[in-house]
N, C-alpha and C. Protein backbone atom coordinates (compact mmCIF):
# COMPACT_ATOMS: atom_id res chain seq x y z
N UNK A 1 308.94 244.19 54.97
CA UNK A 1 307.63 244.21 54.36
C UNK A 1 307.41 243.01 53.43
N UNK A 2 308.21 242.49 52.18
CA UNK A 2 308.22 241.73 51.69
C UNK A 2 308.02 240.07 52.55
N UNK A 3 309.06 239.92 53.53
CA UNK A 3 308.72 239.29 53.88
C UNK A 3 307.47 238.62 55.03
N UNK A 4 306.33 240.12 55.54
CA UNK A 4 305.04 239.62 55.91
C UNK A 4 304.27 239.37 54.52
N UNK A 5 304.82 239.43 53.65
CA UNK A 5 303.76 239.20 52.41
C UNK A 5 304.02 237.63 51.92
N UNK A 6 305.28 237.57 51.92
CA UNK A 6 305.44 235.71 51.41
C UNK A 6 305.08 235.03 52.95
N UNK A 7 304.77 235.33 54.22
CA UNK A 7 304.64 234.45 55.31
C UNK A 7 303.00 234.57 54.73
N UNK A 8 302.56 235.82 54.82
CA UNK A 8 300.58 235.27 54.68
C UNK A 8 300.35 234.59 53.48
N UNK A 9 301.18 234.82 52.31
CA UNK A 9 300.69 233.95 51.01
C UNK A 9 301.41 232.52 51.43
N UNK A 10 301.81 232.06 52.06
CA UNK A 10 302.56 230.45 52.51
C UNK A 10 301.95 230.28 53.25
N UNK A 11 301.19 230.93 54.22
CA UNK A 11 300.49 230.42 54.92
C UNK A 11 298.94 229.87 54.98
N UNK A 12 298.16 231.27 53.91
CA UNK A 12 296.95 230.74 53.26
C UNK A 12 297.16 230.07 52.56
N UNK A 13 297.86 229.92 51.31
CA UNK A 13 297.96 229.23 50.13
C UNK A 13 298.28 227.41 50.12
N UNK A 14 298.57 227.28 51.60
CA UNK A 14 298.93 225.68 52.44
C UNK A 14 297.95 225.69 53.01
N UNK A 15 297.16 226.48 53.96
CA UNK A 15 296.37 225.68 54.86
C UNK A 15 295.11 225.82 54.46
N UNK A 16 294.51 225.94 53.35
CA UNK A 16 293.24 225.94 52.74
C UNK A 16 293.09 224.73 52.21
N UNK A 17 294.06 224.68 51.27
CA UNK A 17 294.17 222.62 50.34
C UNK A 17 294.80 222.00 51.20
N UNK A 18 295.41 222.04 52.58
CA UNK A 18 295.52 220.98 53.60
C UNK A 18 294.56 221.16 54.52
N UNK A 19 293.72 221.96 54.63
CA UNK A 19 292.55 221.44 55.76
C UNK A 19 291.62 220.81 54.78
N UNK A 20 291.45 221.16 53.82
CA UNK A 20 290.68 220.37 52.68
C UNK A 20 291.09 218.86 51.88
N UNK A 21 292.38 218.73 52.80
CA UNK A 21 293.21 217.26 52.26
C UNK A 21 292.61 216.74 53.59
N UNK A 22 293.20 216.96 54.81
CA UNK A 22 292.82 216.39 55.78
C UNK A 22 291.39 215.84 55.77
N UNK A 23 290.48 217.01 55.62
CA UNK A 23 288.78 216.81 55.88
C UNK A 23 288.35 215.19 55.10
N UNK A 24 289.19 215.78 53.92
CA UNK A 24 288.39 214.96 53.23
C UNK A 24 289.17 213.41 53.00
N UNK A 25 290.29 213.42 53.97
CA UNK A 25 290.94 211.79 54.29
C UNK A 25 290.03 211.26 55.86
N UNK A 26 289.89 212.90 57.22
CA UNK A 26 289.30 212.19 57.88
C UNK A 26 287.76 211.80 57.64
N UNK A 27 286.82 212.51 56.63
CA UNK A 27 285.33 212.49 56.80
C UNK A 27 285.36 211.38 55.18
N UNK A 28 285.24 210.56 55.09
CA UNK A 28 285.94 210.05 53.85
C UNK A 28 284.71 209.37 53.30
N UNK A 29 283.38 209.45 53.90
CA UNK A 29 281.97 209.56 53.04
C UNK A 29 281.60 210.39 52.79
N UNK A 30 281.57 211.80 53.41
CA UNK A 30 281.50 213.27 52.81
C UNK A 30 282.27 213.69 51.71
N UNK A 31 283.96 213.76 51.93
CA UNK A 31 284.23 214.10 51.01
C UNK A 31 285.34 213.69 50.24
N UNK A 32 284.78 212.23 50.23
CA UNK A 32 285.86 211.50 49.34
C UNK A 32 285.54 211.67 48.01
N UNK A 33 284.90 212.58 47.16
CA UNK A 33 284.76 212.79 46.31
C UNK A 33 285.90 213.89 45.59
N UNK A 34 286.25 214.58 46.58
CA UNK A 34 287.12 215.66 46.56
C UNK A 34 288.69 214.98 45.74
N UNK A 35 288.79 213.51 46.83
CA UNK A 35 289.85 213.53 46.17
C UNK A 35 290.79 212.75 44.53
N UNK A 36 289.03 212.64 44.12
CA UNK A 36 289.10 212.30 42.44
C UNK A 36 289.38 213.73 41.55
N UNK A 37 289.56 214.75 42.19
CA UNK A 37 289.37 215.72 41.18
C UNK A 37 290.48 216.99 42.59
N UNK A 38 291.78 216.22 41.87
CA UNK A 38 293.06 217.02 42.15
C UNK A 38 293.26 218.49 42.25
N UNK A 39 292.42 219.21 40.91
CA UNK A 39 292.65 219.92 40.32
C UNK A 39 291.99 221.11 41.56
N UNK A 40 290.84 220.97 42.18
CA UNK A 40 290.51 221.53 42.91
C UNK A 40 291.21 222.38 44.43
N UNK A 41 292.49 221.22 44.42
CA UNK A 41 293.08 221.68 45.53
C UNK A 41 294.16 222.79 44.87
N UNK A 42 294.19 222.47 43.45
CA UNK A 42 295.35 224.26 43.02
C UNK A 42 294.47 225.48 43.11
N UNK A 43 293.35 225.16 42.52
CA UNK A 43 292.30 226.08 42.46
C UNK A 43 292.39 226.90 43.95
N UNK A 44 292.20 225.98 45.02
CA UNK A 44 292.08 226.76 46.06
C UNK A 44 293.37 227.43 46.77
N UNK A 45 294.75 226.34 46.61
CA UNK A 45 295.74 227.14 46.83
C UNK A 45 296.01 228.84 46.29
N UNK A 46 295.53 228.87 44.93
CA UNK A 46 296.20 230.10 44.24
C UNK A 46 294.99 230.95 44.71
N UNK A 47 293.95 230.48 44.99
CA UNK A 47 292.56 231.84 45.62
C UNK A 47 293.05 232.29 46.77
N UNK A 48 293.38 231.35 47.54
CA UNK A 48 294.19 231.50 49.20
C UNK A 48 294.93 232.21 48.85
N UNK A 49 296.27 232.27 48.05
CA UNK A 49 297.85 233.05 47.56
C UNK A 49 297.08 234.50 47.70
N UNK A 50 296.15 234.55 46.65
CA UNK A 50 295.53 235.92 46.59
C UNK A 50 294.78 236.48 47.27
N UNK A 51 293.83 235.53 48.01
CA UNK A 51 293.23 236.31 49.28
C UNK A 51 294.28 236.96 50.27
N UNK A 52 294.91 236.47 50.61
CA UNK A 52 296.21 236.34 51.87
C UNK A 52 296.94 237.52 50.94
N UNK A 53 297.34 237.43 49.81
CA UNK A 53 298.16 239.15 49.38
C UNK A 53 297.17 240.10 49.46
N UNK A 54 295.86 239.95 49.20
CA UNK A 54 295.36 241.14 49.48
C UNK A 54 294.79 241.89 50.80
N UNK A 55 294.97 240.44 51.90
CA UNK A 55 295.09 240.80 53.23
C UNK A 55 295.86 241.76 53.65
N UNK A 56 297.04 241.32 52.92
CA UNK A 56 298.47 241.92 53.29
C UNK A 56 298.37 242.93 52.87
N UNK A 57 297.83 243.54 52.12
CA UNK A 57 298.00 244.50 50.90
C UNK A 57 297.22 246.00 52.04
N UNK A 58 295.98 245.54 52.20
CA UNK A 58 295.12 246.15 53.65
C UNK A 58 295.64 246.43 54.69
N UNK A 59 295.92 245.26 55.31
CA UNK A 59 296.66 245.45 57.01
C UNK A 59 298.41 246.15 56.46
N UNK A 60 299.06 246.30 55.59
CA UNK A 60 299.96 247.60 55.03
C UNK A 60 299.43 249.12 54.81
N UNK A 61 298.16 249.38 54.43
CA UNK A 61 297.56 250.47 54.22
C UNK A 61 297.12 251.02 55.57
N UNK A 62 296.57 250.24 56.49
CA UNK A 62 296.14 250.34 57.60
C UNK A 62 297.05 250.99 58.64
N UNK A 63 298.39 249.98 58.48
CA UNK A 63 299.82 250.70 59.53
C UNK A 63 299.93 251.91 58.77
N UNK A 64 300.14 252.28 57.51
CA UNK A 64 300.35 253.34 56.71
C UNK A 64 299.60 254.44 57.49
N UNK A 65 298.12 254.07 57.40
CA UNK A 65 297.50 255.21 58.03
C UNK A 65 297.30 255.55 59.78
N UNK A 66 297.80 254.36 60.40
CA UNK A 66 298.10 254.45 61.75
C UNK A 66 299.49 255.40 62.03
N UNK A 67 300.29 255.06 61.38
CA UNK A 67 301.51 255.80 61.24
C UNK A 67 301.13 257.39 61.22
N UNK A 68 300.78 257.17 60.08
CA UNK A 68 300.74 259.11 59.50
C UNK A 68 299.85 259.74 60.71
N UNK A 69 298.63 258.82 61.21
CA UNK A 69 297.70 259.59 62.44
C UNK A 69 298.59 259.61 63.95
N UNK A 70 299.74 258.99 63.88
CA UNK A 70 300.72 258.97 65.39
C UNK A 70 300.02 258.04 65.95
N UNK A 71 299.02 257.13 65.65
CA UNK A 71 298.57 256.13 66.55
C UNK A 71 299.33 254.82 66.75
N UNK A 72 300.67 254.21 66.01
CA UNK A 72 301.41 253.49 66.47
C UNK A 72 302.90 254.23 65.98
N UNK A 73 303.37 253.72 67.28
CA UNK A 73 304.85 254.26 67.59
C UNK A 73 305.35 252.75 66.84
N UNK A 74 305.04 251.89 67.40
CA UNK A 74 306.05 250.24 66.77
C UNK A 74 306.76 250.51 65.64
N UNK A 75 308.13 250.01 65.40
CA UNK A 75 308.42 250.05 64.07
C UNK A 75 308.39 248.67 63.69
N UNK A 76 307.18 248.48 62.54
CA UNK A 76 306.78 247.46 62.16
C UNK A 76 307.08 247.75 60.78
């Protein structure tokens, strides 16, 4: 369990401020503004960290209640 929770927070928490690094190296009249102001890409890492745990947090409640109804056999 622990470890589907550090794969979705490593995984949002990287690919939000790297598609937002990328964008804004390939579109670089749009949003080369982005990359004077650093600070924005922690901002979005740690929103990602927390969106993505509270994903996790759901799709755990969800098997929880799939479980208890007999609707998945998997041991996940």
């Amino acid at each position: 369990m622990p470890n589907r929770l550090l794969g979705n927070v490593i995984f949002f928490g990287t690919a939000a401020p790297l598609g937002l690094l990328i964008a804004a190296y390939g579109l670089k009249d749009t949003f080369a503004w982005l990359l004077t102001m650093p600070w924005i890409f922690a901002v979005m890492g740690i929103a990602s960290c927390i969106t993505g745990a509270i994903g996790w947090w759901l799709g755990e409640l969800v098997i929880k209640q799939l479980k208890r109804a007999g609707k998945l056999d998997a041991d996940i």
